[in-house]
PDB file of N, CA and C in Angstrom:
ATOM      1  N   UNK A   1     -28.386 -32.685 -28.373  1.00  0.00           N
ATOM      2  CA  UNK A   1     -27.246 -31.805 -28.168  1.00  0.00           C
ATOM      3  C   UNK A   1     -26.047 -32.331 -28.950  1.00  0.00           C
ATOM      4  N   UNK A   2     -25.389 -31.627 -29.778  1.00  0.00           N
ATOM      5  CA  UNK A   2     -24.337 -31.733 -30.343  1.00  0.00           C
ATOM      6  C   UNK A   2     -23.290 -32.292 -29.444  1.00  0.00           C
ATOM      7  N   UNK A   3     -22.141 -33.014 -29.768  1.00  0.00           N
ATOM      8  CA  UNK A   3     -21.206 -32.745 -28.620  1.00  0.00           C
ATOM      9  C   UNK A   3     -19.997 -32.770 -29.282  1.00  0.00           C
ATOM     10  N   UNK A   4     -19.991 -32.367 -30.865  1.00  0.00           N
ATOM     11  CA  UNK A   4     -18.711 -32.233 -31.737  1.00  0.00           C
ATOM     12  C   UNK A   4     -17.708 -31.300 -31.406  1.00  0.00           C
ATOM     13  N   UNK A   5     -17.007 -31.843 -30.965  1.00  0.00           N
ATOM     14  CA  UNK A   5     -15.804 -30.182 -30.454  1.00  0.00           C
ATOM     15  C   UNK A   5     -14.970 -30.097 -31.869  1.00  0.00           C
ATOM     16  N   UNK A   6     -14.961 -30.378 -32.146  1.00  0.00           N
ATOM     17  CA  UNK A   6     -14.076 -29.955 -33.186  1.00  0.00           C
ATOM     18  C   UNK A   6     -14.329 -28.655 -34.434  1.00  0.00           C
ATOM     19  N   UNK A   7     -13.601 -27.696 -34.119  1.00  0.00           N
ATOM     20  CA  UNK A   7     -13.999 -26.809 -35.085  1.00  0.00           C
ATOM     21  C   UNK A   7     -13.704 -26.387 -36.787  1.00  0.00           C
ATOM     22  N   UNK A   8     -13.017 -27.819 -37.110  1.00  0.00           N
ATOM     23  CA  UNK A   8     -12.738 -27.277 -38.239  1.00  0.00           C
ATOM     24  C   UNK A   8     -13.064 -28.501 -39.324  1.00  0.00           C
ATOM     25  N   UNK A   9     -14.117 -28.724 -39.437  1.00  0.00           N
ATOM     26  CA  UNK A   9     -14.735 -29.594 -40.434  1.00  0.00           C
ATOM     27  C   UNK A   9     -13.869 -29.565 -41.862  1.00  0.00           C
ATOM     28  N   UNK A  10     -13.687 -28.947 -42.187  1.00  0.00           N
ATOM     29  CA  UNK A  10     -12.935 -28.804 -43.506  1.00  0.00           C
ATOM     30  C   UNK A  10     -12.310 -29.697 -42.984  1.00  0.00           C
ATOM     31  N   UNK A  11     -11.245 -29.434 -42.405  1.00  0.00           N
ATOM     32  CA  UNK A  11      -9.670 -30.306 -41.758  1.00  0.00           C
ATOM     33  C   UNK A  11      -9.935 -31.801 -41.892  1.00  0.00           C
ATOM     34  N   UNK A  12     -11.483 -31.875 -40.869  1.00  0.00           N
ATOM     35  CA  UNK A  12     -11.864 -33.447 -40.483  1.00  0.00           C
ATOM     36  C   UNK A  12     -12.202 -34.156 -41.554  1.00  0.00           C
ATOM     37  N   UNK A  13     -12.783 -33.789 -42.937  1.00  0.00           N
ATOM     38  CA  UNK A  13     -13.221 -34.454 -43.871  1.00  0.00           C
ATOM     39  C   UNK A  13     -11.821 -34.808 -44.649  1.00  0.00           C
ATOM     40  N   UNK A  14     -10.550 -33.975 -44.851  1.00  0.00           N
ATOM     41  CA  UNK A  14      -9.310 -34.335 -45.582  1.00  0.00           C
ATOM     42  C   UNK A  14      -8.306 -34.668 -44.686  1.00  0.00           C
ATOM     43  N   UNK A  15      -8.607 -34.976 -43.523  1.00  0.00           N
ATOM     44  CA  UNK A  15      -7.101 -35.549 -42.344  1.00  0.00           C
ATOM     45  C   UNK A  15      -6.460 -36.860 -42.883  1.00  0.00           C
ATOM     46  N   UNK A  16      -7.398 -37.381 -42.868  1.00  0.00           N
ATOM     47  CA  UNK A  16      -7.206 -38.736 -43.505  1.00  0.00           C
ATOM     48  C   UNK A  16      -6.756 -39.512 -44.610  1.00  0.00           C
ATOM     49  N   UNK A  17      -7.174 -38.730 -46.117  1.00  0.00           N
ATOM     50  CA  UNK A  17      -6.179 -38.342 -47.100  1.00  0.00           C
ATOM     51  C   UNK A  17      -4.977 -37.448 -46.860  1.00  0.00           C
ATOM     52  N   UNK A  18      -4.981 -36.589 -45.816  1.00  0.00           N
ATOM     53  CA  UNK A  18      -3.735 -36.063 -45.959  1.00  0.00           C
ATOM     54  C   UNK A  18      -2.476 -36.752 -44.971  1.00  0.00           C
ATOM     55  N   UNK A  19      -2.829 -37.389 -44.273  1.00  0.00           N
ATOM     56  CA  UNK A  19      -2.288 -38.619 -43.536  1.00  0.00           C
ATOM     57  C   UNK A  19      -1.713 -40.044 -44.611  1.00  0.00           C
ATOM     58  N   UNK A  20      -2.561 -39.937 -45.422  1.00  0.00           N
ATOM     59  CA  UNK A  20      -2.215 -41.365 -46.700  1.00  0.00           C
ATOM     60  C   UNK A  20      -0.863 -40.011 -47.097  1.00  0.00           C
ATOM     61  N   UNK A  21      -1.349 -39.623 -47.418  1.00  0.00           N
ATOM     62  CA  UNK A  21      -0.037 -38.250 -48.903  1.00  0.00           C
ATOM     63  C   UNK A  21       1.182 -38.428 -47.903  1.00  0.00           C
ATOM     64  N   UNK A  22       0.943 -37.882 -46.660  1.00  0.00           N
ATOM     65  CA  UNK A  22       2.393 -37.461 -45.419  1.00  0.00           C
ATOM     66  C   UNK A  22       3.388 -38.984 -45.130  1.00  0.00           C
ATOM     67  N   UNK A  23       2.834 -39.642 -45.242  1.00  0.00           N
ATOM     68  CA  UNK A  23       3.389 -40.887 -44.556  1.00  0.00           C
ATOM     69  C   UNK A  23       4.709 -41.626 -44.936  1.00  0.00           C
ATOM     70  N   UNK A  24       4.714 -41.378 -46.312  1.00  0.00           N
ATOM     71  CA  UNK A  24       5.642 -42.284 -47.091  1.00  0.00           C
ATOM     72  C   UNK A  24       7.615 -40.681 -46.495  1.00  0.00           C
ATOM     73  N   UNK A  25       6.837 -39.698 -46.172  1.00  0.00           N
ATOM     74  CA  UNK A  25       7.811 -38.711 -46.033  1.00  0.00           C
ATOM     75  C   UNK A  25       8.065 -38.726 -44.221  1.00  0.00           C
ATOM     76  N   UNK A  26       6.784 -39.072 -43.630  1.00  0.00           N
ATOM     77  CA  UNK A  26       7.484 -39.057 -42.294  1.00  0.00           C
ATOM     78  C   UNK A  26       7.948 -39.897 -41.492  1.00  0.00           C
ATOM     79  N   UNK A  27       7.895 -41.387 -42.540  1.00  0.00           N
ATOM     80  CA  UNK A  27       8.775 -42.503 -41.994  1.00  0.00           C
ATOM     81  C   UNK A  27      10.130 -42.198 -42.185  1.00  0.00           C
ATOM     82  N   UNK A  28      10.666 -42.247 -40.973  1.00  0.00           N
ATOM     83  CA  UNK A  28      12.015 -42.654 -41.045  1.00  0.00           C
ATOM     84  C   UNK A  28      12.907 -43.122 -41.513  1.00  0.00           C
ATOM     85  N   UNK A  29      12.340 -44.304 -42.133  1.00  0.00           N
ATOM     86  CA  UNK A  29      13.185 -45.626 -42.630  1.00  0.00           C
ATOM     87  C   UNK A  29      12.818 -45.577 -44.273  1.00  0.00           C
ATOM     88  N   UNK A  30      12.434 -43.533 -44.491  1.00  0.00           N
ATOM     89  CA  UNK A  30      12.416 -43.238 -45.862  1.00  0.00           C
ATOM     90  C   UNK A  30      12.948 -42.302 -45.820  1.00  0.00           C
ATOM     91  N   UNK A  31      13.493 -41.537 -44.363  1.00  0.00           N
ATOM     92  CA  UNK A  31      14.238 -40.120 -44.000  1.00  0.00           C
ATOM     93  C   UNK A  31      15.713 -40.435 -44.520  1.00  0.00           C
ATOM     94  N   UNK A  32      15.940 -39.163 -44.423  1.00  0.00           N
ATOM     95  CA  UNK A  32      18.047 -39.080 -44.728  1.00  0.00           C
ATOM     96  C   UNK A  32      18.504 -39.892 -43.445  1.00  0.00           C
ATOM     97  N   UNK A  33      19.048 -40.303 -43.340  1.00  0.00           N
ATOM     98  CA  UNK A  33      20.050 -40.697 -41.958  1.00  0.00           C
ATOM     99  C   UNK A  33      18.896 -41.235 -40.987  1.00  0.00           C
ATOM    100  N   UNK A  34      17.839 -41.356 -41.138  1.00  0.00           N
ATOM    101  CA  UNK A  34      16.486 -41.670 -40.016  1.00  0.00           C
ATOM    102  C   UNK A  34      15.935 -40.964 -39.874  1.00  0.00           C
ATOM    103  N   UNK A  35      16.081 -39.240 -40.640  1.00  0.00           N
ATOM    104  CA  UNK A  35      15.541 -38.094 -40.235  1.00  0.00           C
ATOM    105  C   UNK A  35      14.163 -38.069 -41.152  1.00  0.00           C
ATOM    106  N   UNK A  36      12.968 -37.665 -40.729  1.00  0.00           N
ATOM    107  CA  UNK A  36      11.905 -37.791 -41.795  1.00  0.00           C
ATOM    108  C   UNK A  36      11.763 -36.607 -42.158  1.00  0.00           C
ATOM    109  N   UNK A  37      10.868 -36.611 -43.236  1.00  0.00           N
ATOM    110  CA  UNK A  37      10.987 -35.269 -44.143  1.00  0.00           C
ATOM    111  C   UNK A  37      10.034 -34.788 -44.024  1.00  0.00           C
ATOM    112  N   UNK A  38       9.790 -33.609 -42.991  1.00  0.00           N
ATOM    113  CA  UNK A  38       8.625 -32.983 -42.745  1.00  0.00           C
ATOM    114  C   UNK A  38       8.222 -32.369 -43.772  1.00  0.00           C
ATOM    115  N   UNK A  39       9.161 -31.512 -44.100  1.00  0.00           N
ATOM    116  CA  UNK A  39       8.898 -30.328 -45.152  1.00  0.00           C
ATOM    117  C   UNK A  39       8.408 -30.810 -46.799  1.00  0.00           C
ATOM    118  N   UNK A  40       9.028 -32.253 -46.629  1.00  0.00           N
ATOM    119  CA  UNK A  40       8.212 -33.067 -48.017  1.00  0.00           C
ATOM    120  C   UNK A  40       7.085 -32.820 -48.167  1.00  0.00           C
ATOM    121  N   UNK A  41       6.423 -33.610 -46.446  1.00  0.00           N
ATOM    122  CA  UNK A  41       5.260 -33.769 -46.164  1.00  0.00           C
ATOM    123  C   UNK A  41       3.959 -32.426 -46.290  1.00  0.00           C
ATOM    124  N   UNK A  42       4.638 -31.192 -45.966  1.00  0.00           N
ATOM    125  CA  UNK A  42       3.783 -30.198 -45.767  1.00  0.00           C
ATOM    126  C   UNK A  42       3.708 -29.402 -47.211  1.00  0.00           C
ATOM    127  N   UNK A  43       4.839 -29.847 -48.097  1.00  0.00           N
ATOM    128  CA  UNK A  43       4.862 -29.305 -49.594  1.00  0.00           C
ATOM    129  C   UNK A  43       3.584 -30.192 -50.038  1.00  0.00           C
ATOM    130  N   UNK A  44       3.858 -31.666 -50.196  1.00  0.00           N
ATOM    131  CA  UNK A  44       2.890 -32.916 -50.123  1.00  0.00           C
ATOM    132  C   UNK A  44       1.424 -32.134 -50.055  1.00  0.00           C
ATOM    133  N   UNK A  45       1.562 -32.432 -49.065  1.00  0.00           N
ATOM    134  CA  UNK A  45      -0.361 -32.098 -48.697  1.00  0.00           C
ATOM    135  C   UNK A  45      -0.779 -30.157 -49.374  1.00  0.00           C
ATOM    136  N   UNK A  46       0.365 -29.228 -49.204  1.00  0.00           N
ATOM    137  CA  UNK A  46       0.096 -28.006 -50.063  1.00  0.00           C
ATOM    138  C   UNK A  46      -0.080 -28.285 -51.302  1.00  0.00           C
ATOM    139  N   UNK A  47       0.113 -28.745 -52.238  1.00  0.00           N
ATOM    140  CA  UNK A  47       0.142 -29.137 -53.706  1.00  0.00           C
ATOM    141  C   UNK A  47      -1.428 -30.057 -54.051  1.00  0.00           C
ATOM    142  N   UNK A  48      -1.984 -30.949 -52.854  1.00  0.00           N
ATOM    143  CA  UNK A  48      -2.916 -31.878 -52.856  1.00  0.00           C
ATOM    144  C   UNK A  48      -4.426 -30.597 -52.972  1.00  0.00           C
ATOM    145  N   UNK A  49      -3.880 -29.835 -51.409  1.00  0.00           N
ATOM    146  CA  UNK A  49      -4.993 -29.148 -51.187  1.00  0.00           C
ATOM    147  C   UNK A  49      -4.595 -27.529 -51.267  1.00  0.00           C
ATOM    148  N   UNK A  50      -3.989 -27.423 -52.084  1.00  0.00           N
ATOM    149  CA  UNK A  50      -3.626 -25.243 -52.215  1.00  0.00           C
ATOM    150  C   UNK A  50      -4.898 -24.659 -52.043  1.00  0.00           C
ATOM    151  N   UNK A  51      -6.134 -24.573 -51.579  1.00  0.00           N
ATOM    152  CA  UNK A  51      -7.339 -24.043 -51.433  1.00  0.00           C
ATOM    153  C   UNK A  51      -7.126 -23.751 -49.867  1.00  0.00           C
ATOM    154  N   UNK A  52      -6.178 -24.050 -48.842  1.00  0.00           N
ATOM    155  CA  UNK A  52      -6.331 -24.079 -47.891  1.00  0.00           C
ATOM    156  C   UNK A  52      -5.109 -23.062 -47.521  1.00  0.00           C
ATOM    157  N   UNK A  53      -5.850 -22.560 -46.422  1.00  0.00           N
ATOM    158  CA  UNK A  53      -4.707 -21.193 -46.171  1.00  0.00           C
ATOM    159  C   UNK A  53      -3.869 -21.456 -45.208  1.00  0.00           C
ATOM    160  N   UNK A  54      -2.607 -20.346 -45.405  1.00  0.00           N
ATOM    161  CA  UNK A  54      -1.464 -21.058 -44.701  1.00  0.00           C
ATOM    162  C   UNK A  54      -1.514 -21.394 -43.198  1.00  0.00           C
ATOM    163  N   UNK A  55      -2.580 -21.116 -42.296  1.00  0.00           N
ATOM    164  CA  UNK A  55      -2.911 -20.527 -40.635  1.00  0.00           C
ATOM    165  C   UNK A  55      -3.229 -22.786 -41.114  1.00  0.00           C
ATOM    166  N   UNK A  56      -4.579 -22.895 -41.495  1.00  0.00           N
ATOM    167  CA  UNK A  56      -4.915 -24.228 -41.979  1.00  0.00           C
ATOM    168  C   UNK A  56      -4.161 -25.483 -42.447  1.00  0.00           C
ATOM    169  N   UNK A  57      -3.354 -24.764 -43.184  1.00  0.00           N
ATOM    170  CA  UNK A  57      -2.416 -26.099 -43.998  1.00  0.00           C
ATOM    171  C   UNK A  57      -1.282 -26.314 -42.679  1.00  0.00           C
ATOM    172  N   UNK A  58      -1.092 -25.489 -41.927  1.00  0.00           N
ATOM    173  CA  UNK A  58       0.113 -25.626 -40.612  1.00  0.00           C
ATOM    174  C   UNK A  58      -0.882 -26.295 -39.911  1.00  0.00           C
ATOM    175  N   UNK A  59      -1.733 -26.047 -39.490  1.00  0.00           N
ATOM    176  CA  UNK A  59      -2.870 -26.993 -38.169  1.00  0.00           C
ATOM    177  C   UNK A  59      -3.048 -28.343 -38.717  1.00  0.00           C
ATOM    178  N   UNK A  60      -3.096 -28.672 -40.136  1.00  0.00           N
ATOM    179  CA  UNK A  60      -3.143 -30.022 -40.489  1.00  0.00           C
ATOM    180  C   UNK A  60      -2.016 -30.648 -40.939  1.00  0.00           C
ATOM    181  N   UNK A  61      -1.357 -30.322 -41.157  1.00  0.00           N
ATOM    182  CA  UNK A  61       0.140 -31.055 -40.907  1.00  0.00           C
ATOM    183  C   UNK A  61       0.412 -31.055 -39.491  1.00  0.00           C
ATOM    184  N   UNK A  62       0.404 -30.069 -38.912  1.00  0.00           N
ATOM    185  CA  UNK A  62       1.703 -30.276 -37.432  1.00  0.00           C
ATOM    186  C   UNK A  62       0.124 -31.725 -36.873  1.00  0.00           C
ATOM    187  N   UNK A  63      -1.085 -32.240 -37.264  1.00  0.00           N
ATOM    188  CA  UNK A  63      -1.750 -33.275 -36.651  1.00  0.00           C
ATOM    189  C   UNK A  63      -1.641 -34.350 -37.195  1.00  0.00           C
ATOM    190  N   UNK A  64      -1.560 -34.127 -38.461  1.00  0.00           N
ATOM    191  CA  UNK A  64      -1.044 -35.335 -39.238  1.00  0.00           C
ATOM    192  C   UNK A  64       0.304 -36.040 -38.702  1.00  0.00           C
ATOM    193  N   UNK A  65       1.158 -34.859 -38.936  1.00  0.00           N
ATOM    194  CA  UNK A  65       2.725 -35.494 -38.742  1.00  0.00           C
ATOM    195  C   UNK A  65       2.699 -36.445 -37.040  1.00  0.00           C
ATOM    196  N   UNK A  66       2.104 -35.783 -35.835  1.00  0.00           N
ATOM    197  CA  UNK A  66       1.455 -36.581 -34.871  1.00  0.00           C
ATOM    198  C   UNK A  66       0.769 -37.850 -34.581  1.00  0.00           C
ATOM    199  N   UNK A  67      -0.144 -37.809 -35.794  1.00  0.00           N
ATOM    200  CA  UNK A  67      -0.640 -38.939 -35.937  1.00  0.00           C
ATOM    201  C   UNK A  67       0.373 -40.291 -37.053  1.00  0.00           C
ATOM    202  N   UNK A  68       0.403 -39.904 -37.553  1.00  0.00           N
ATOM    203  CA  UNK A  68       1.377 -40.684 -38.594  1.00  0.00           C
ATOM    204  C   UNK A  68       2.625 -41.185 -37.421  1.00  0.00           C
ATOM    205  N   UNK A  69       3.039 -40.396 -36.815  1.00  0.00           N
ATOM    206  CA  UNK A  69       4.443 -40.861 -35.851  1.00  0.00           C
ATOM    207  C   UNK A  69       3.851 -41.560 -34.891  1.00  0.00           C
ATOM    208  N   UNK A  70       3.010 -41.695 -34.252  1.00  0.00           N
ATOM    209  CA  UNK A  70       1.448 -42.400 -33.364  1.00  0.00           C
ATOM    210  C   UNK A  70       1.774 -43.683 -34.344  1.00  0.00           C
ATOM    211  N   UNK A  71       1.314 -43.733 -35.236  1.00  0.00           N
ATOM    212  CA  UNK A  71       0.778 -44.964 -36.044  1.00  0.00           C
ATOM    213  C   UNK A  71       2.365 -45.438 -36.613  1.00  0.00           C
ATOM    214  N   UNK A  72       3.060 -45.250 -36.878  1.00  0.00           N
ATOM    215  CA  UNK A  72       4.215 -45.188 -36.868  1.00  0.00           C
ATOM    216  C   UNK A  72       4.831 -46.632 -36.032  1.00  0.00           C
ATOM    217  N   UNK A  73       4.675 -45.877 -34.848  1.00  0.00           N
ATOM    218  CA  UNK A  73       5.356 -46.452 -33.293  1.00  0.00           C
ATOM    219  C   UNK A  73       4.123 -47.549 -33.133  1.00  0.00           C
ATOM    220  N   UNK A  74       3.123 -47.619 -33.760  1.00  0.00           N
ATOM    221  CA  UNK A  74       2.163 -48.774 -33.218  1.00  0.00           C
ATOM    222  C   UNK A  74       1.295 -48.064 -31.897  1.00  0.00           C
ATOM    223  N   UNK A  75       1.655 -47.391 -31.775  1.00  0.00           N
ATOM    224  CA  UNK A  75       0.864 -46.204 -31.096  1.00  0.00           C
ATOM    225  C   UNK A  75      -0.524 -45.776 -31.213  1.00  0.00           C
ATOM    226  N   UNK A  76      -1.062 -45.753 -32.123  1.00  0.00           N
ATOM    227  CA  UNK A  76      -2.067 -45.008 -32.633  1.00  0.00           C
ATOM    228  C   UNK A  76      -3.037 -46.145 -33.919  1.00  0.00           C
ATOM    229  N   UNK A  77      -3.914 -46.204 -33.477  1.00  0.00           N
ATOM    230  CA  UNK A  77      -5.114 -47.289 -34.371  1.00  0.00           C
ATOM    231  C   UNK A  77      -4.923 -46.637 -35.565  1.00  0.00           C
ATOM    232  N   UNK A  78      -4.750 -47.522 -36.692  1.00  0.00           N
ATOM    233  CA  UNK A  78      -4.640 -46.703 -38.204  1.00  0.00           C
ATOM    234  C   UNK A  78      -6.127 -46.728 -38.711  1.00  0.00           C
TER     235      UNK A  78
END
């Protein structure tokens, strides 16, 4: 029996490169004033992977940017 919940294989094979691309934009201590640069980040990973549609490229950023702020804070196993 399977027990993969995850439905979007595409996503799962490039999270991880797209997590390396986001990072350097959603640190802080590379933000304006401390603010990080989401919108870097989601131009970032659009330009890496433009094959991916816009419903897709929003579901893997708004997890990335999560995870990266996780790993960030020491939060989250890199």
């Amino acid at each position: 029996m399977d027990n993969e919940r995850r439905q979007n294989l595409e996503l799962r094979d490039i999270f991880e490169d797209a997590c390396r691309i986001a990072a350097p934009f959603l640190d802080p201590a590379n933000g304006i004033a401390g603010t990080p640069m989401t919108r870097h980040a989601y131009v970032a990973i659009h330009e890496h992977y433009p094959q991916l549609s816009t419903q897709k490229l929003s579901l893997l950023v708004h997890a990335v940017e999560r995870t990266v702020t996780m790993r960030l804070r020491g939060a989250w196993p890199a």
